[in-house]
Protein backbone atom coordinates (compact mmCIF):
# COMPACT_ATOMS: atom_id res chain seq x y z
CA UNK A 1 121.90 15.67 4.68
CA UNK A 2 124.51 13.56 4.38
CA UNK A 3 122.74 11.57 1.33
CA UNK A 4 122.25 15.01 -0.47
CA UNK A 5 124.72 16.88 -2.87
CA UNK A 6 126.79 19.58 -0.89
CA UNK A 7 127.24 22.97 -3.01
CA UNK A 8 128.54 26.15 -2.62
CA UNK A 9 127.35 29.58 -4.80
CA UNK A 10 129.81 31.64 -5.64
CA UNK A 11 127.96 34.78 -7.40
CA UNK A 12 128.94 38.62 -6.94
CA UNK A 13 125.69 39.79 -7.61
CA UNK A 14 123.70 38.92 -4.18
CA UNK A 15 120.21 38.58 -6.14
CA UNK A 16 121.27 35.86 -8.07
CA UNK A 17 123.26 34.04 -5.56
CA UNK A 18 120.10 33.81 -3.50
CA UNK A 19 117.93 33.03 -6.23
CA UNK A 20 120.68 29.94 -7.26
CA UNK A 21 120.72 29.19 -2.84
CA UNK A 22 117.15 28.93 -3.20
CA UNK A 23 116.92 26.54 -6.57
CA UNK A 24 119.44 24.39 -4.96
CA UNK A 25 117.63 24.36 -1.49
CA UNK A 26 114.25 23.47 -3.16
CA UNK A 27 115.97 19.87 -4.89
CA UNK A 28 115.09 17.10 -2.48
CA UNK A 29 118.73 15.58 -3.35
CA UNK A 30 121.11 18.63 -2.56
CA UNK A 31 122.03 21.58 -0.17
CA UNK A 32 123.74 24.61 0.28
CA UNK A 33 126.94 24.59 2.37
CA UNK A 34 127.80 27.69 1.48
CA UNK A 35 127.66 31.17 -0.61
CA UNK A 36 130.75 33.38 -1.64
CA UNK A 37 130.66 37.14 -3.71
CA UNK A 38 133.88 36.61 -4.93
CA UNK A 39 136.51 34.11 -5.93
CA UNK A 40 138.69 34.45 -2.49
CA UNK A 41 135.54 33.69 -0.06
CA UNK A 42 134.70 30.64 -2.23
CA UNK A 43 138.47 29.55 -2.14
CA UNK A 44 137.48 30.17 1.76
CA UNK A 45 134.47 27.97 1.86
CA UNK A 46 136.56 24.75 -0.13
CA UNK A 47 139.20 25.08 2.50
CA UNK A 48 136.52 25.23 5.54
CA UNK A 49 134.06 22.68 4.84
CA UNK A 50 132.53 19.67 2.70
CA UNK A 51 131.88 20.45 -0.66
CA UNK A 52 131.01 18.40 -3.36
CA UNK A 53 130.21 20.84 -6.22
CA UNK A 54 130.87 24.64 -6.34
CA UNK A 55 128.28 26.09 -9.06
CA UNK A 56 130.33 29.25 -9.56
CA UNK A 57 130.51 32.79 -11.79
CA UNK A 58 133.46 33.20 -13.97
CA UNK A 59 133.77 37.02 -13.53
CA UNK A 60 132.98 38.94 -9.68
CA UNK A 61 135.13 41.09 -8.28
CA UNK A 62 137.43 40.94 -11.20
CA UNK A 63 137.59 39.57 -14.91
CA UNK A 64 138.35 35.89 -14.66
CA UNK A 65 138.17 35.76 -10.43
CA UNK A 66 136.25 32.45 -10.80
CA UNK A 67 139.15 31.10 -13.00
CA UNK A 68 141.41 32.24 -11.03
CA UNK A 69 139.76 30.52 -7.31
CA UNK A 70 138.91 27.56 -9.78
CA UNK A 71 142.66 26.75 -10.56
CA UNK A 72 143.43 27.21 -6.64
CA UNK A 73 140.73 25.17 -5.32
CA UNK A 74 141.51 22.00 -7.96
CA UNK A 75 144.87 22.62 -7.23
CA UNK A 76 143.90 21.31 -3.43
CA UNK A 77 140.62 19.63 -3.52
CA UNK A 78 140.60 18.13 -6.53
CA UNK A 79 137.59 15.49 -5.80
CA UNK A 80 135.28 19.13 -5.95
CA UNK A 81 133.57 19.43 -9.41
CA UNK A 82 133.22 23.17 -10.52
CA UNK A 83 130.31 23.96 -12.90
CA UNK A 84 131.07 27.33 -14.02
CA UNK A 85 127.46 29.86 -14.68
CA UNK A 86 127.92 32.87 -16.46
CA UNK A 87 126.70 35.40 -18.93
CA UNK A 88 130.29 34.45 -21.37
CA UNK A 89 129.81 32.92 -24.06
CA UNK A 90 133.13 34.11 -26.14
CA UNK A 91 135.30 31.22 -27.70
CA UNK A 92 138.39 32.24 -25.48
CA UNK A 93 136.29 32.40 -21.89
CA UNK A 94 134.90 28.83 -22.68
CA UNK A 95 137.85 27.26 -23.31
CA UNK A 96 139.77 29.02 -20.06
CA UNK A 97 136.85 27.63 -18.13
CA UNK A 98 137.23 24.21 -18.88
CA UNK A 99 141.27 24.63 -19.44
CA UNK A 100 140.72 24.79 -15.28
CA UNK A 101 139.59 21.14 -14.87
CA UNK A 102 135.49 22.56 -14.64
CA UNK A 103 133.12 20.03 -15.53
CA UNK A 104 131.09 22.06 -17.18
CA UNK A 105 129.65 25.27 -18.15
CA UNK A 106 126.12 26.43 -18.47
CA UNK A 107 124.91 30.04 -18.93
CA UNK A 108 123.22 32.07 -16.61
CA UNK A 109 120.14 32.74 -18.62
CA UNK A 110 119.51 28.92 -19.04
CA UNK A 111 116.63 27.09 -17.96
CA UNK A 112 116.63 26.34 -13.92
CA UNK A 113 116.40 22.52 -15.11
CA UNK A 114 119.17 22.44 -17.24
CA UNK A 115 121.33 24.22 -14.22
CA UNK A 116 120.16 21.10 -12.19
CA UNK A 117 120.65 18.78 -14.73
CA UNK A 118 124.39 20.14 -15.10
CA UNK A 119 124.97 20.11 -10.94
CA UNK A 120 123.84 16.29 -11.17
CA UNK A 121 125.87 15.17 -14.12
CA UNK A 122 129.01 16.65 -12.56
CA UNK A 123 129.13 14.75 -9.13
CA UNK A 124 128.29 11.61 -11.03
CA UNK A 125 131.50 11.87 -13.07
CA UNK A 126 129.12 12.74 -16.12
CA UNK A 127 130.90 15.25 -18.65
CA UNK A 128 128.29 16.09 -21.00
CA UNK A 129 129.47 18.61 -23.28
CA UNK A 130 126.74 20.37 -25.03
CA UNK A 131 127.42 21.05 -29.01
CA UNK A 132 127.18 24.50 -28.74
CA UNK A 133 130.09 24.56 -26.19
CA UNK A 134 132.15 21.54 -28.20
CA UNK A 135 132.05 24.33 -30.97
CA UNK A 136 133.69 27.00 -29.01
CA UNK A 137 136.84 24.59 -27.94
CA UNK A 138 136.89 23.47 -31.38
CA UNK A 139 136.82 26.86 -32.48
CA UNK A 140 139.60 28.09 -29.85
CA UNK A 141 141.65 25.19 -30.21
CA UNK A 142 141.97 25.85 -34.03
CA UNK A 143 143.39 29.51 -33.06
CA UNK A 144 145.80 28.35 -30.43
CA UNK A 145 147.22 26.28 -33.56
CA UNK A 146 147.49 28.78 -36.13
CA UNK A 147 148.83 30.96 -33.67
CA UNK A 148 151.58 27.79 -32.82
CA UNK A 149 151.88 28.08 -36.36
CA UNK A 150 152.87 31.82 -37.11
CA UNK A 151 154.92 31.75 -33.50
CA UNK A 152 157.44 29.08 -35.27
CA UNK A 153 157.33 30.58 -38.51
CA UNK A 154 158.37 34.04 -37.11
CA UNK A 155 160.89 32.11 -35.04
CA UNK A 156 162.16 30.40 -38.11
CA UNK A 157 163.00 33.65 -39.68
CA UNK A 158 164.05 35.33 -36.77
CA UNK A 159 166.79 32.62 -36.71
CA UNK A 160 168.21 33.43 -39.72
CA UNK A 161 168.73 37.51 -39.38
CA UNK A 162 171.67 39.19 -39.43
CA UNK A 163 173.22 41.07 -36.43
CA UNK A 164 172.22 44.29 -38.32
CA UNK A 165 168.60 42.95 -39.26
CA UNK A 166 167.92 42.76 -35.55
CA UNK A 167 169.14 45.86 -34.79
CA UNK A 168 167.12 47.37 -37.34
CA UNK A 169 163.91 45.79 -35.83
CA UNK A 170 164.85 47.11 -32.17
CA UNK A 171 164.78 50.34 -33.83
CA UNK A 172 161.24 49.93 -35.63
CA UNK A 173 160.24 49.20 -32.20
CA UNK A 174 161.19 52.10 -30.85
CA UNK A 175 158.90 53.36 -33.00
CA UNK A 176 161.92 55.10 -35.23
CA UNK A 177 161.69 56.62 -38.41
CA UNK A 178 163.62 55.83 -41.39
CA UNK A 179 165.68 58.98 -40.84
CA UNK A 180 166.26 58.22 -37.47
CA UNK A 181 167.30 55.01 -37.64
CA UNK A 182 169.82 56.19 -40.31
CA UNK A 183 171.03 58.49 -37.98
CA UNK A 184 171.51 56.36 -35.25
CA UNK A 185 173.17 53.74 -37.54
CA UNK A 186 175.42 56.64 -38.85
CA UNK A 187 174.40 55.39 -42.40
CA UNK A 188 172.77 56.84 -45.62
CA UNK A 189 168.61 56.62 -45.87
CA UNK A 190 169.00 54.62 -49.03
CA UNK A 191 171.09 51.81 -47.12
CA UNK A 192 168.80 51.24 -44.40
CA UNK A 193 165.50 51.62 -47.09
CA UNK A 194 167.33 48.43 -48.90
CA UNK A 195 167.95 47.00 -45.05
CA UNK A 196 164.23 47.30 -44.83
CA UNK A 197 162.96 45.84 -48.26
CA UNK A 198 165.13 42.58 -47.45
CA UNK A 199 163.69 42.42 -44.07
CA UNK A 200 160.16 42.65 -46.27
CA UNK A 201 160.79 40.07 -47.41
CA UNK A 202 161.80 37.94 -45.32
CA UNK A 203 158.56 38.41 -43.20
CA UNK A 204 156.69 38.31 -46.26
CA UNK A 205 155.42 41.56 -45.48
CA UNK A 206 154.51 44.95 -47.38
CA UNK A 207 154.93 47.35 -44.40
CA UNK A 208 157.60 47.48 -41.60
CA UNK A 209 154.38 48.61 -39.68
CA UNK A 210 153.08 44.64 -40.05
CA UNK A 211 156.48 43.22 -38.94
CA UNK A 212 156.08 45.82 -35.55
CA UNK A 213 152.67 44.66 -35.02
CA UNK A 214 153.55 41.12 -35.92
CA UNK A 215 156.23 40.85 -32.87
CA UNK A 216 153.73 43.31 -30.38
CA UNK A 217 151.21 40.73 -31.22
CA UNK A 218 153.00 37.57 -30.09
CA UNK A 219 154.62 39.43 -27.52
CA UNK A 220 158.20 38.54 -28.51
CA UNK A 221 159.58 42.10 -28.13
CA UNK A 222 161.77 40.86 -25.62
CA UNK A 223 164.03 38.72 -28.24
CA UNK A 224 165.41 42.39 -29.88
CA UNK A 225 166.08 43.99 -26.59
């Protein structure tokens, strides 16, 4: 036993985690150590006992549980590779998984060979990133960077507003009308329309509704409060 590849299942759904027991028990050069339904008994098992490799399901008792027992367990066993197995295959998921320090990430509905392959490559140090799942960090990597890139442009103009200007927006957030906000303000409706068609354009925007969504969106409410 010693010679053989120690993993642990972690798989909510207890068909499948005996089916992936039993694929692992059948190799000739690795064994089961142990088999979690959820991300705190795995956490559990990589506290408890040798484990080389944890072949483990990103969501089981809650959405992103594996993520979340993956980041713990690194955080103190970091010579345990995590292969993450899943039915996820969305840009953001992918990228969380490997974000984690995962070696790798192979789908549920893959071939059993290719699950073995993955289990093998990861305790040798092996990384191999399929292109498929290259794509998807590429992919989420380019939206973390426009999103850098609207964050500092907001920022930039944000910057430059006047006292009043930010008032105004801690209104629109309030979900105010312009008639309310003119009340408030103890103003005329025609001053605060002209308050909002600079703040137009400033954003660069055609509807206060876009600047409101705009801030809700990159959850920077916070900076009007």
């Amino acid at each position: 036993m010693s010679d053989k590849v120690k993993v642990a299942i972690a798989e909510d759904i207890k068909v499948l985690r005996e089916d992936f027991c039993e694929l692992v028990n059948n190799e000739d050069d690795m064994i089961v150590v142990g088999a979690a339904a959820n991300g705190r008994e795995v956490i559990e098992i990589a506290d408890n006992k040798d484990v080389d490799l944890i072949l483990m399901d990103i969501e089981m008792e809650k959405y992103h549980d594996g993520i979340e027992a993956a980041q713990n367990i690194l955080q103190y066993h970091s010579n345990i590779a995590i292969v993450f197995l899943t039915i996820h295959e969305d840009d953001e998921t992918v990228f969380n998984a490997f974000a984690t320090g995962a070696v790798d990430y192979v789908v549920k509905s893959s071939p059993y060979e290719e699950i073995l392959e993955s289990i093998r490559n990861a305790v040798k140090g092996k990384s191999v990133i399929r292109s498929n799942i290259a794509a998807k960090i590429r992919n989420e990597f380019s939206r973390m960077k426009r999103n850098e890139e609207s964050l500092l442009f907001v920022f930039d103009i944000i910057s430059k507003l006047t006292p009043t200007e930010r008032e105004l927006i801690k209104l629109l957030l309030m979900s105010m009308k312009v008639s309310e906000i003119a009340k408030n303000r103890h103003v005329e409706v025609v001053t605060i329309k002209s308050q909002i068609n600079s703040l137009l354009k400033k954003f660069q925007k055609r509807r206060t509704k876009e600047i409101v969504s705009m801030i809700r969106k990159l959850q920077i409410e916070y900076l009007f409060e």
